[in-house]
N, C-alpha and C. Protein backbone atom coordinates (compact mmCIF):
# COMPACT_ATOMS: atom_id res chain seq x y z
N UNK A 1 -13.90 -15.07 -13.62
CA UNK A 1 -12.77 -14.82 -14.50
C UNK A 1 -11.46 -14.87 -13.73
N UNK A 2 -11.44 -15.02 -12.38
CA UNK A 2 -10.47 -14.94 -11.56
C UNK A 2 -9.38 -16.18 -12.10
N UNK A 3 -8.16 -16.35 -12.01
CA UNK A 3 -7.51 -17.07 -12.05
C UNK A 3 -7.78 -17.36 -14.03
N UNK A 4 -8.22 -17.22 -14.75
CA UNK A 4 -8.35 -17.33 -15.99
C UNK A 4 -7.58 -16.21 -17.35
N UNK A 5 -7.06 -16.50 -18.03
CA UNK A 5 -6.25 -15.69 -18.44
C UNK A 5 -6.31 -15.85 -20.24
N UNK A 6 -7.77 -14.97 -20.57
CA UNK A 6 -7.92 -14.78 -22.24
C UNK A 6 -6.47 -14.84 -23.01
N UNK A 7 -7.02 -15.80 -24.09
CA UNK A 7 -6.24 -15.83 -24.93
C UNK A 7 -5.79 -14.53 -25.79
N UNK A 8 -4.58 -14.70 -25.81
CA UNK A 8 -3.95 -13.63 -26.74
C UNK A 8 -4.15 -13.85 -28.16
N UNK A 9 -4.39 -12.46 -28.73
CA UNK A 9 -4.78 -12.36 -29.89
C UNK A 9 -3.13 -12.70 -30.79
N UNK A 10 -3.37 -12.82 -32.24
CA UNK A 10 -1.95 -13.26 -32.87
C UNK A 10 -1.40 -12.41 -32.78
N UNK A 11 -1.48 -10.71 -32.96
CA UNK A 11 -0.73 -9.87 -32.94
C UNK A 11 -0.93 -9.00 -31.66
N UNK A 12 -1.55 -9.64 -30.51
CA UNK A 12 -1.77 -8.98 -29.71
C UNK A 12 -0.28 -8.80 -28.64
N UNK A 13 -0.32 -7.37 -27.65
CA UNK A 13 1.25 -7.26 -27.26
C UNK A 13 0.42 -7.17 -25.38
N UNK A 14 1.60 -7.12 -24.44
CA UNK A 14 1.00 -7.11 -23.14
C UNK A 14 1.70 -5.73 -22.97
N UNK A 15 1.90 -5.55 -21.80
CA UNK A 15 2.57 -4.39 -21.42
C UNK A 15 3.40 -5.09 -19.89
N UNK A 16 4.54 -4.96 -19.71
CA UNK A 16 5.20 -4.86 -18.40
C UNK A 16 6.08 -3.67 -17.62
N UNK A 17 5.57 -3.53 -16.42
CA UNK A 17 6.23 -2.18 -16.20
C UNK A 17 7.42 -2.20 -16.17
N UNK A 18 8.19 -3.05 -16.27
CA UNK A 18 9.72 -3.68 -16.08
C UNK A 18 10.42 -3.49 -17.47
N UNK A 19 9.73 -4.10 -18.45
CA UNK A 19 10.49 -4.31 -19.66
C UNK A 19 9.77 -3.71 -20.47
N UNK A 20 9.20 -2.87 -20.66
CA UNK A 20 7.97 -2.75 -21.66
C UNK A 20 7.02 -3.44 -22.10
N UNK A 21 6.65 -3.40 -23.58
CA UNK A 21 6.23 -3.60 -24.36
C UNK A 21 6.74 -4.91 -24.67
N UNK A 22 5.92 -6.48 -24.57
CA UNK A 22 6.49 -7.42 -24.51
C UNK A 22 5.52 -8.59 -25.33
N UNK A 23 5.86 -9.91 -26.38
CA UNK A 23 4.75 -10.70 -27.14
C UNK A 23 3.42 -11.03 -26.09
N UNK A 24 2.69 -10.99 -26.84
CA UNK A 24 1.41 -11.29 -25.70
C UNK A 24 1.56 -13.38 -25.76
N UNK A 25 2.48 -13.93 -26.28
CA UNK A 25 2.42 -15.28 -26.07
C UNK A 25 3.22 -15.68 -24.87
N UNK A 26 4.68 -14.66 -24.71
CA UNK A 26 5.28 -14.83 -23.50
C UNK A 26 4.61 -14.28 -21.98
N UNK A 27 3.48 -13.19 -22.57
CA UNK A 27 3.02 -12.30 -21.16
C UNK A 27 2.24 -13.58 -20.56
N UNK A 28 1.27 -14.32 -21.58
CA UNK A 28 0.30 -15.31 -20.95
C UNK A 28 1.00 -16.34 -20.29
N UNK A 29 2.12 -17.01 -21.11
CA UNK A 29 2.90 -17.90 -20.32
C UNK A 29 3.78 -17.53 -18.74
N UNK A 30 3.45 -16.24 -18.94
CA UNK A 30 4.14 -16.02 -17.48
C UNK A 30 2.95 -15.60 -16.58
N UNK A 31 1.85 -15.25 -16.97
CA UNK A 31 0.90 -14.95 -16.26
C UNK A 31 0.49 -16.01 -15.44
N UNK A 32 0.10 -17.24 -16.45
CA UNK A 32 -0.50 -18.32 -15.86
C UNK A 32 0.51 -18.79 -15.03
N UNK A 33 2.20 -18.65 -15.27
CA UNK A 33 3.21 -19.38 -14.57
C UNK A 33 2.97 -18.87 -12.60
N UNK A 34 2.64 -17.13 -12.83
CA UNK A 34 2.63 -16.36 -11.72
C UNK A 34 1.16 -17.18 -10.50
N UNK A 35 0.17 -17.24 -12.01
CA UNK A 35 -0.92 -17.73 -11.05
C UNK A 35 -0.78 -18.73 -10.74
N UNK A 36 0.09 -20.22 -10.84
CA UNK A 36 -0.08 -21.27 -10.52
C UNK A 36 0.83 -21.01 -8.94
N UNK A 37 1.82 -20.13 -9.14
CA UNK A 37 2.71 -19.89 -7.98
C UNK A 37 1.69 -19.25 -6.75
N UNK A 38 1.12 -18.30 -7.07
CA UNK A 38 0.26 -17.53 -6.13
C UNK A 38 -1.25 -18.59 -5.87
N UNK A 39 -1.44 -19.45 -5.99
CA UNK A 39 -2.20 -20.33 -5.99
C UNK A 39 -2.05 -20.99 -5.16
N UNK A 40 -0.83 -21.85 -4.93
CA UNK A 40 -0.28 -22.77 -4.26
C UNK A 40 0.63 -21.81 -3.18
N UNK A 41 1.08 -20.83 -2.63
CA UNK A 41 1.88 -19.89 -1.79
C UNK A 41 0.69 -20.09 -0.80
N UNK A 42 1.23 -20.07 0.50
CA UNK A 42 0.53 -19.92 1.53
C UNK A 42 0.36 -18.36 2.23
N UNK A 43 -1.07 -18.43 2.61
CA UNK A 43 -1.17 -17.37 3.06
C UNK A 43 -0.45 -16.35 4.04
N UNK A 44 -0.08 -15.17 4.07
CA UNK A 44 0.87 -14.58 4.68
C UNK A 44 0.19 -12.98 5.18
N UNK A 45 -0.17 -12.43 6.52
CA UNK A 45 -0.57 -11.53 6.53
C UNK A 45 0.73 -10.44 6.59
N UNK A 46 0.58 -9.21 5.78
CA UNK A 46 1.49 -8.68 5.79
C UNK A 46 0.63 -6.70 6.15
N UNK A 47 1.36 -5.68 6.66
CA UNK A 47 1.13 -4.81 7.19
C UNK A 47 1.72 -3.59 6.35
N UNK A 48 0.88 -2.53 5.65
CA UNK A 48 1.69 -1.86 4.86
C UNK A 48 1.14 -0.64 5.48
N UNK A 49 2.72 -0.12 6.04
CA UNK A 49 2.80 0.72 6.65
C UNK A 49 3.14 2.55 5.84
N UNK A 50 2.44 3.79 6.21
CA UNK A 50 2.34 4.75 5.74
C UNK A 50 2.74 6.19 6.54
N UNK A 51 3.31 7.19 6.13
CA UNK A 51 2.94 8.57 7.40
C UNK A 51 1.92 9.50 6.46
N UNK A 52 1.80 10.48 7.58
CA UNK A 52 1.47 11.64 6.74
C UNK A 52 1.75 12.83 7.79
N UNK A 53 2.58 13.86 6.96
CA UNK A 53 2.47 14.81 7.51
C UNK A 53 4.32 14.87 7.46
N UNK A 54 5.10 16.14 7.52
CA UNK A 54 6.38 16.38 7.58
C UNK A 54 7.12 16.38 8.40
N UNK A 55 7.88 15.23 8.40
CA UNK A 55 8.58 14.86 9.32
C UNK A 55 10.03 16.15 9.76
N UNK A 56 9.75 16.93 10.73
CA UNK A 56 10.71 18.03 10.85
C UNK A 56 10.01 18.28 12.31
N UNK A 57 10.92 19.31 12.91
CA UNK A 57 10.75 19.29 14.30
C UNK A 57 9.43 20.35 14.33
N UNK A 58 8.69 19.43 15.71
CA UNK A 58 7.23 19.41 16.46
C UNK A 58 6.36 19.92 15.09
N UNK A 59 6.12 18.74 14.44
CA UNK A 59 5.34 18.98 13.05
C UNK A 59 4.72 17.75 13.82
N UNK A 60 2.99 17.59 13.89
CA UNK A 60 2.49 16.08 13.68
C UNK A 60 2.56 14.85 12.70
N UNK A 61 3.25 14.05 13.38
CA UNK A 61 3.11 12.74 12.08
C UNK A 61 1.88 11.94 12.49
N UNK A 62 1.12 11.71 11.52
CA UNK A 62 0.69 10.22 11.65
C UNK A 62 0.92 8.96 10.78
N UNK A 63 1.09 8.03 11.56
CA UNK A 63 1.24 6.67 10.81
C UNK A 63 0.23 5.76 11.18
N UNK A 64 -0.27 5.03 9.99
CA UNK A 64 -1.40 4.13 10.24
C UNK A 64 -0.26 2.72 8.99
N UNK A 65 -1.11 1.61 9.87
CA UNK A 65 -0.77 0.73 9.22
C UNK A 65 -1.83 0.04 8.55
N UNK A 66 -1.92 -0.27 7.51
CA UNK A 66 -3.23 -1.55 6.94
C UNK A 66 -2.72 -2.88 6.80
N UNK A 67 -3.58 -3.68 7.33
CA UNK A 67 -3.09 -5.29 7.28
C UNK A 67 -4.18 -5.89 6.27
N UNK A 68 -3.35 -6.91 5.24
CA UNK A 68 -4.20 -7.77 5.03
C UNK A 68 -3.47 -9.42 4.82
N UNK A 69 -4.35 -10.17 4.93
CA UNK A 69 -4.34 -11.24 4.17
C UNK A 69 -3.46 -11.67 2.90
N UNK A 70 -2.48 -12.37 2.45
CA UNK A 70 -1.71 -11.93 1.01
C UNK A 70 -1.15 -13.26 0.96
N UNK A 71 -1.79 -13.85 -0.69
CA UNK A 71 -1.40 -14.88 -0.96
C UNK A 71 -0.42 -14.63 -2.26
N UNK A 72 0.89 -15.35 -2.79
CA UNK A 72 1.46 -14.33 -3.54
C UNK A 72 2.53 -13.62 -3.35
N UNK A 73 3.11 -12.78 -4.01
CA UNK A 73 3.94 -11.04 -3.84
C UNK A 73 2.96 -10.14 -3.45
N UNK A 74 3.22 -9.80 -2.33
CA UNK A 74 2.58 -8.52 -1.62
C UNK A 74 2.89 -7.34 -2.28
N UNK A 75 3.91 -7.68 -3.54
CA UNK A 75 4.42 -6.64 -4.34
C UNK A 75 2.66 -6.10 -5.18
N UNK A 76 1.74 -6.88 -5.28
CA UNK A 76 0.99 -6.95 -6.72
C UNK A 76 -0.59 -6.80 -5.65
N UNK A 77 -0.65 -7.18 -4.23
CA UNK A 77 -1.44 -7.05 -3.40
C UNK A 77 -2.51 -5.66 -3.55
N UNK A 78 -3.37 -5.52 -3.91
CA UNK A 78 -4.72 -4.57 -3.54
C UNK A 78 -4.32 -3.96 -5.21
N UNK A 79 -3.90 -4.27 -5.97
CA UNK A 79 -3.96 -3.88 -7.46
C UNK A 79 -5.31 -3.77 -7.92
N UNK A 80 -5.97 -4.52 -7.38
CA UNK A 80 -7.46 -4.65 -8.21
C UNK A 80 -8.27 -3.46 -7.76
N UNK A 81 -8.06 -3.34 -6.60
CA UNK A 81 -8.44 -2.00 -5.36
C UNK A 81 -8.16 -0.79 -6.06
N UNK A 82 -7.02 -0.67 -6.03
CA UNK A 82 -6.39 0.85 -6.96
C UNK A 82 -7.02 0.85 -7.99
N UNK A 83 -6.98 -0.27 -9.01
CA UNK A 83 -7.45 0.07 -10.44
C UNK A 83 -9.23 0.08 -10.00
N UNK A 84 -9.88 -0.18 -9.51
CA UNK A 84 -11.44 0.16 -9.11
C UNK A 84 -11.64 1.68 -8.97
N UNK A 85 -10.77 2.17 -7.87
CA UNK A 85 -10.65 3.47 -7.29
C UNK A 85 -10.16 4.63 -8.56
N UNK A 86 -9.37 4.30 -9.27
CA UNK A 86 -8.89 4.86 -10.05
C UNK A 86 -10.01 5.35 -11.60
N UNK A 87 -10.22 3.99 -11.81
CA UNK A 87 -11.30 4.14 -12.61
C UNK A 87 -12.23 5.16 -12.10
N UNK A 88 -13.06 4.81 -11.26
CA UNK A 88 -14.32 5.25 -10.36
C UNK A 88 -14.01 6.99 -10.37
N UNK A 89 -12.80 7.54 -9.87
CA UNK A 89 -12.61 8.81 -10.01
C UNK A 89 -12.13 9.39 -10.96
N UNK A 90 -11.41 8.45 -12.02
CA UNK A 90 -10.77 8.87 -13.32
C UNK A 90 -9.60 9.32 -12.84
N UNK A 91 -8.44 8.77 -11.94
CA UNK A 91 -7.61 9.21 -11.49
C UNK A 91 -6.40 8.61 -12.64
N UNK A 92 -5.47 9.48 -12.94
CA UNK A 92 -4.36 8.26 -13.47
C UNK A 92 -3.09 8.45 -12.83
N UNK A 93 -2.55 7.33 -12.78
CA UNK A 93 -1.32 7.64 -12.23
C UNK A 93 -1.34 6.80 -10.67
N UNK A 94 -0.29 7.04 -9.52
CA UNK A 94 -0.40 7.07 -7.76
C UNK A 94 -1.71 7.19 -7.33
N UNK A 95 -2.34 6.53 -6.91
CA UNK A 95 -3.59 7.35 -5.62
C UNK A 95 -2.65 7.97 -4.75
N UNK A 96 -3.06 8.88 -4.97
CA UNK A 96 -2.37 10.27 -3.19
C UNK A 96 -3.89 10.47 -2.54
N UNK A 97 -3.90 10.64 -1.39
CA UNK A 97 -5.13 10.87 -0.09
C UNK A 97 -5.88 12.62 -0.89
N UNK A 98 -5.06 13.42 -1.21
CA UNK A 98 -5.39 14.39 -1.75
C UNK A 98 -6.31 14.79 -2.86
N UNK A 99 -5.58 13.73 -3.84
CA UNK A 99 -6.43 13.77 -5.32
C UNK A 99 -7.20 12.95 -5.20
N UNK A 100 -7.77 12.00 -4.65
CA UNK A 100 -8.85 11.17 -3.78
C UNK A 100 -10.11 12.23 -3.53
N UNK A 101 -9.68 12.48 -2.42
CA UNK A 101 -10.27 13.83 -1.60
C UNK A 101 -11.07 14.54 -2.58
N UNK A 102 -10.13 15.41 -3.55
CA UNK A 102 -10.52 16.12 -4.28
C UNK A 102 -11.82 15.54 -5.45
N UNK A 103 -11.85 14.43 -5.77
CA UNK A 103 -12.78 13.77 -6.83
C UNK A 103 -13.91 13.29 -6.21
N UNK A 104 -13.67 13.42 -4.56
CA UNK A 104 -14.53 12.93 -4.01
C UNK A 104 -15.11 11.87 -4.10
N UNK A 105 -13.59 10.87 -3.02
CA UNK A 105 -13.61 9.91 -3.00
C UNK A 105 -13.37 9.43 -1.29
N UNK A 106 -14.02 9.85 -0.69
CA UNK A 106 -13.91 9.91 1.00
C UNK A 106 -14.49 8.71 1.46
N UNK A 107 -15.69 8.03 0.76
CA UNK A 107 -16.73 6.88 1.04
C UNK A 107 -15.46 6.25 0.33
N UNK A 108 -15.03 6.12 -0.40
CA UNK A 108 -14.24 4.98 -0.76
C UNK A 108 -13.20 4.64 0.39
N UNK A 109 -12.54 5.53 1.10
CA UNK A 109 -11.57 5.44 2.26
C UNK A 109 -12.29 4.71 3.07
N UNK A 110 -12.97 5.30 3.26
CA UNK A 110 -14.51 5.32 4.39
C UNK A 110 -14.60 3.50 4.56
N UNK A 111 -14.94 2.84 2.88
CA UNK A 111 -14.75 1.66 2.84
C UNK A 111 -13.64 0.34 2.98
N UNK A 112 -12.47 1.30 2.76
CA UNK A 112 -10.86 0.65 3.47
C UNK A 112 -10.95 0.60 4.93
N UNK A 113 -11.63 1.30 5.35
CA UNK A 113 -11.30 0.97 6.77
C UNK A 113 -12.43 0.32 7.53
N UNK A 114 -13.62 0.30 7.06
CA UNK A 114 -14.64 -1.19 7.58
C UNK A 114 -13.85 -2.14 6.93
N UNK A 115 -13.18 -2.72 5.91
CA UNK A 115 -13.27 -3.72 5.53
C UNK A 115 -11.44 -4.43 5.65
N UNK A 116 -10.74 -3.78 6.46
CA UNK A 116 -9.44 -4.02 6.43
C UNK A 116 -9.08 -3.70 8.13
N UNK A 117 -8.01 -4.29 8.79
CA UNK A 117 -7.42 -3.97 10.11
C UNK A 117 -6.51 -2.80 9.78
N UNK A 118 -6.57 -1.93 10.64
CA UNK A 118 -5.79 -0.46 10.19
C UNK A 118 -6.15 -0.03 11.91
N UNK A 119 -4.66 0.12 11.78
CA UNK A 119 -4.26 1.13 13.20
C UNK A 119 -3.08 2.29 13.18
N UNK A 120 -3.28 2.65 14.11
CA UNK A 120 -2.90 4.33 13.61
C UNK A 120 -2.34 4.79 14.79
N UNK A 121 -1.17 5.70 14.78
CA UNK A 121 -0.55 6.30 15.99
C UNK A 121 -0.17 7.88 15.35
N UNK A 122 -0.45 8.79 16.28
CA UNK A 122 0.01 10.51 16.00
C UNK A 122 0.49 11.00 17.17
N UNK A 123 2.03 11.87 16.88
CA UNK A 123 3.21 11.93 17.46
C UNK A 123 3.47 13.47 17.22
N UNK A 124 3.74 13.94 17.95
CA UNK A 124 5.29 15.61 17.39
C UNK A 124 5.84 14.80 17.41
N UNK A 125 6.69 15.15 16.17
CA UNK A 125 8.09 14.50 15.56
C UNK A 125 9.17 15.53 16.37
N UNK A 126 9.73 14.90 17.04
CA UNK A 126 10.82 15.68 17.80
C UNK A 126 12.35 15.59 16.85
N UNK A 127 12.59 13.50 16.88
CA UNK A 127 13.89 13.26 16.70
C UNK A 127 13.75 12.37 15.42
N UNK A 128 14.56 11.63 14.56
CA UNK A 128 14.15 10.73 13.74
C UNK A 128 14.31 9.14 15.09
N UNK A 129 15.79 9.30 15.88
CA UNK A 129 15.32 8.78 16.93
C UNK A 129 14.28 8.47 17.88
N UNK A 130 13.46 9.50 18.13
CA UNK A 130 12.01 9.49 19.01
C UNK A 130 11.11 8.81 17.74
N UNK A 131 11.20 9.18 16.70
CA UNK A 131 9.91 8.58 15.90
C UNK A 131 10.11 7.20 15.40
N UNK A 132 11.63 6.87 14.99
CA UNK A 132 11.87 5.11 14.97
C UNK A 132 11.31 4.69 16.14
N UNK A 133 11.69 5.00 17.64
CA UNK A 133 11.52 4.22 18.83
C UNK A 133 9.45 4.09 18.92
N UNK A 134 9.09 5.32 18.49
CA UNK A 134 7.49 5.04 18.59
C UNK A 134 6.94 4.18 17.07
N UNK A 135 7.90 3.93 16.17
CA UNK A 135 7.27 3.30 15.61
C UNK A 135 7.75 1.94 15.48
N UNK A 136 8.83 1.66 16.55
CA UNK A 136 9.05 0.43 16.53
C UNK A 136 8.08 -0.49 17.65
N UNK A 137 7.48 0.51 18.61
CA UNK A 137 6.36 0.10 19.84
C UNK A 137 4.93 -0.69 18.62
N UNK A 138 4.90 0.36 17.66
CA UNK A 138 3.65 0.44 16.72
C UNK A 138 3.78 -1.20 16.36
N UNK A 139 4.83 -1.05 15.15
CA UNK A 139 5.13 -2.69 14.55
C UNK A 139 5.12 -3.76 15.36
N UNK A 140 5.73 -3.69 16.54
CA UNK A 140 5.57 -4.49 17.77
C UNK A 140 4.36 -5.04 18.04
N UNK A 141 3.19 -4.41 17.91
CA UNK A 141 1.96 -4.49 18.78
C UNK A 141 1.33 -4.90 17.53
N UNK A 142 1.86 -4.85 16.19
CA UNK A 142 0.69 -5.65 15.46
C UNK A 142 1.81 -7.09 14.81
N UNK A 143 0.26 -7.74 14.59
CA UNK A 143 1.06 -9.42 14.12
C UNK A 143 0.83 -9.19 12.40
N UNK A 144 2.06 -9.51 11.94
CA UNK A 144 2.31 -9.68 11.03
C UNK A 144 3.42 -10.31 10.31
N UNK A 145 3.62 -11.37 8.94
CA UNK A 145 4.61 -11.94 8.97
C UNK A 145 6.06 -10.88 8.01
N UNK A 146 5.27 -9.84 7.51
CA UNK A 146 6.15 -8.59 6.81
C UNK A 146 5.41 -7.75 7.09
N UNK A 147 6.41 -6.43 7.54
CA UNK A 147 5.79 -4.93 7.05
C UNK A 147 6.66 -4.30 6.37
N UNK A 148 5.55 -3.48 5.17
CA UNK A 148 6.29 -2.63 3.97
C UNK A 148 6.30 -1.49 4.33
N UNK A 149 7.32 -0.84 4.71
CA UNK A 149 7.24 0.42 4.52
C UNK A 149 7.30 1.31 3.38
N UNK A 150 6.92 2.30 3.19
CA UNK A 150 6.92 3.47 2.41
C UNK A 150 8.50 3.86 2.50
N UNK A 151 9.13 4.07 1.55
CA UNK A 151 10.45 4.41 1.18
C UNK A 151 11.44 5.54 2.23
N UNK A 152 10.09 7.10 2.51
CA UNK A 152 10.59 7.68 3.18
C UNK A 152 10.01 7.58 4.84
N UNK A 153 9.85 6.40 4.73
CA UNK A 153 9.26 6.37 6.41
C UNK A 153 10.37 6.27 7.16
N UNK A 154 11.23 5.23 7.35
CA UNK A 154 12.07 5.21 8.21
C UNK A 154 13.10 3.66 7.29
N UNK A 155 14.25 3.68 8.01
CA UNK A 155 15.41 2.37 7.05
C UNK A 155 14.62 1.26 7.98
N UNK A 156 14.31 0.16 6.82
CA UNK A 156 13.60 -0.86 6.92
C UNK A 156 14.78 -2.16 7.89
N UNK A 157 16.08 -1.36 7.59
CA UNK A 157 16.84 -2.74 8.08
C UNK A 157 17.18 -2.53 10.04
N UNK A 158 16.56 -1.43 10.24
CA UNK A 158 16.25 -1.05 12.34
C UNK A 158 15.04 -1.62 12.86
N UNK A 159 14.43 -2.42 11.76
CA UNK A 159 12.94 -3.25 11.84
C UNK A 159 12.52 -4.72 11.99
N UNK A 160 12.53 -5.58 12.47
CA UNK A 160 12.58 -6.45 12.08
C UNK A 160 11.48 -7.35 11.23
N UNK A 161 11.17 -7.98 10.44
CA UNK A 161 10.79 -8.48 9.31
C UNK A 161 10.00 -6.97 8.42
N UNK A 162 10.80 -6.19 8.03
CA UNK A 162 10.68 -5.09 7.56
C UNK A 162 11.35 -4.85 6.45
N UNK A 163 10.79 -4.72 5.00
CA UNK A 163 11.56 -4.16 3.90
C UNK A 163 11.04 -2.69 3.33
N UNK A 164 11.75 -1.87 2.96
CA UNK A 164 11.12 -0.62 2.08
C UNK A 164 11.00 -0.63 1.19
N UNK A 165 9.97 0.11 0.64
CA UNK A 165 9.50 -0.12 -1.30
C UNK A 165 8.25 0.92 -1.62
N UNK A 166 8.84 1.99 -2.61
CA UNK A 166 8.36 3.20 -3.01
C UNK A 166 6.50 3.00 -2.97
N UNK A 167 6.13 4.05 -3.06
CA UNK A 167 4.68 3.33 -3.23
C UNK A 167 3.62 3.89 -4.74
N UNK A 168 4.64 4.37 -5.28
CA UNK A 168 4.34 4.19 -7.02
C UNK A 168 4.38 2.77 -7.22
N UNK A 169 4.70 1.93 -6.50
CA UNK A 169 5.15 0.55 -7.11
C UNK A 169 4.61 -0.61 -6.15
N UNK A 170 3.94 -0.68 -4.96
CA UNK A 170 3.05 -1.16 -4.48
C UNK A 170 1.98 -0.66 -3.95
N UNK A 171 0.82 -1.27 -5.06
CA UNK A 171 -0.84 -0.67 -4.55
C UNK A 171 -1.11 -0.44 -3.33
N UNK A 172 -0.68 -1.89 -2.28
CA UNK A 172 -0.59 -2.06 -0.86
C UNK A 172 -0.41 -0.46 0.28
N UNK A 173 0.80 -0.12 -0.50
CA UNK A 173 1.04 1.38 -0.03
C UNK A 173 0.64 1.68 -0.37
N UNK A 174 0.01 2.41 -1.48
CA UNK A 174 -1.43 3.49 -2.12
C UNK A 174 -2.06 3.38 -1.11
N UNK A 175 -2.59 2.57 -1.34
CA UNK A 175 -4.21 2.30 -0.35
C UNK A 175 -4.03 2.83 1.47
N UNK A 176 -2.45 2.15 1.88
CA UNK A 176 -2.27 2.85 2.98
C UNK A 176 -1.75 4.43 3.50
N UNK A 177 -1.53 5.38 2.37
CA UNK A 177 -1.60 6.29 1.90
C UNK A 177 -2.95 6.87 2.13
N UNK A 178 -4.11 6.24 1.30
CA UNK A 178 -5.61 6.71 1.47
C UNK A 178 -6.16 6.87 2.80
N UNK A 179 -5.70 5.69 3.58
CA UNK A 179 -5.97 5.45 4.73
C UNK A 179 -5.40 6.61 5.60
N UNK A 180 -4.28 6.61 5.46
CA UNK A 180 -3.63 7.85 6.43
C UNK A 180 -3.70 9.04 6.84
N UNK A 181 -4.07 9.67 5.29
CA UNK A 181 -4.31 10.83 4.78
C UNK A 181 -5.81 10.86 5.26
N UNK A 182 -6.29 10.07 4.98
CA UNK A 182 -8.01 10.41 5.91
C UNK A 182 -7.67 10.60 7.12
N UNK A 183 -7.22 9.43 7.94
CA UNK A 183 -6.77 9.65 9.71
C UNK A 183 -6.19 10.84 10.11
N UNK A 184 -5.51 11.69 9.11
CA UNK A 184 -4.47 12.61 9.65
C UNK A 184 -5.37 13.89 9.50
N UNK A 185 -6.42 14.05 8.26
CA UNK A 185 -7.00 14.95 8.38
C UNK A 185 -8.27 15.38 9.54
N UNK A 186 -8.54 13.86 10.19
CA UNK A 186 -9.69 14.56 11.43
C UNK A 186 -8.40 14.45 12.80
N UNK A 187 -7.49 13.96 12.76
CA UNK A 187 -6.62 14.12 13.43
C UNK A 187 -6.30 15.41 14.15
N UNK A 188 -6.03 16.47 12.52
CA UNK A 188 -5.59 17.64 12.67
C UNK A 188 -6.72 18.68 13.21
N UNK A 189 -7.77 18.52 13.28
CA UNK A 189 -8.86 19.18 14.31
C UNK A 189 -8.65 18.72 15.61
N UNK A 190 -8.20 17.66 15.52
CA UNK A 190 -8.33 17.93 17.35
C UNK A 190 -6.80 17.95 18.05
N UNK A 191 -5.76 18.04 17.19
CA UNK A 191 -4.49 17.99 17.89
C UNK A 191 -3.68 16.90 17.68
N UNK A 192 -2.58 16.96 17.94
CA UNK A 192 -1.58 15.94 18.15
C UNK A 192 -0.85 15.09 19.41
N UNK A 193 -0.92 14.57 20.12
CA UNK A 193 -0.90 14.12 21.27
C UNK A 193 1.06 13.18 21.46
């Protein structure tokens, strides 16, 4: 069914998070327009970067990054992922590492990280200075042709090929969220380094 896009019913409507409530004859024509674009886009690995933990003085941060593969808007990247996960726990809304946790959804993390590149660094947050400079070592050391940050991680424009973008609004960040929030919790048994 991949790449295939059911016909709309006559009175059927789509939904866009942008505009609402929109004809289901224009949603299909832009659907298929999106897939012919993401079809033909060349592949681009991109790195969506996450923290966890409160950034304030000698508090542990950790940041993990997840890389994947992304043909497309990396905007729309691991959507299918979230909505699996979501379903599966009956979650609605953000995946947070927490309400995960709680539905008992740990094997699902468990499975983001066999099946994805994810690396991870944990710091005392001293300065916002000290934690840009260690996380500009981080971005450095992995290849990627974009990294997304999470909104309140750090200003995307001290980065280079770096933009910021909330992560209600890319799955990409959810998922690296899940990821983090697992790392940070066996983290916090053994210390912060």
């Amino acid at each position: 069914m991949r790449g295939r896009i059911p016909a709309p019913t006559r009175f059927g409507r789509c939904f866009c998070p942008l505009r609402g409530r929109i004809p289901a004859h224009i949603c299909l024509e832009t659907a298929q327009l999106f897939i012919s674009f993401s079809q033909s886009a060349p592949m681009r690995r991109v790195v969506f970067v996450d923290e966890s933990g409160t950034k304030s003085f000698c508090n542990c941060v950790v940041v993990a990054g997840l890389a994947a593969e992304v043909t497309g808007s990396y905007m729309y990247w691991g959507l299918d992922i979230v909505d699996g996960i979501r379903r599966r726990l009956g979650i609605v809304g953000e995946l947070k590492w927490r309400r995960v946790k709680r539905r008992g959804g740990k094997d699902l993390v468990e499975a983001l990280l066999r099946d994805f590149e994810v690396r991870y660094f944990a710091a005392h947050y001293v300065s916002q200075r000290d934690f840009e400079g260690r996380l500009w070592r981080f971005l450095a050391d992995m290849d990627a042709d974009i990294f997304v940050l999470d909104a309140g991680l750090a200003d995307a424009s001290k980065f280079p090929r770096a933009v910021n973008k909330p992560s209600h609004k890319v799955p990409g960040l959810q998922l690296a969220d899940l990821v983090v929030g697992y790392i940070s919790e066996g983290r916090a048994r053994k210390g912060c380094q």
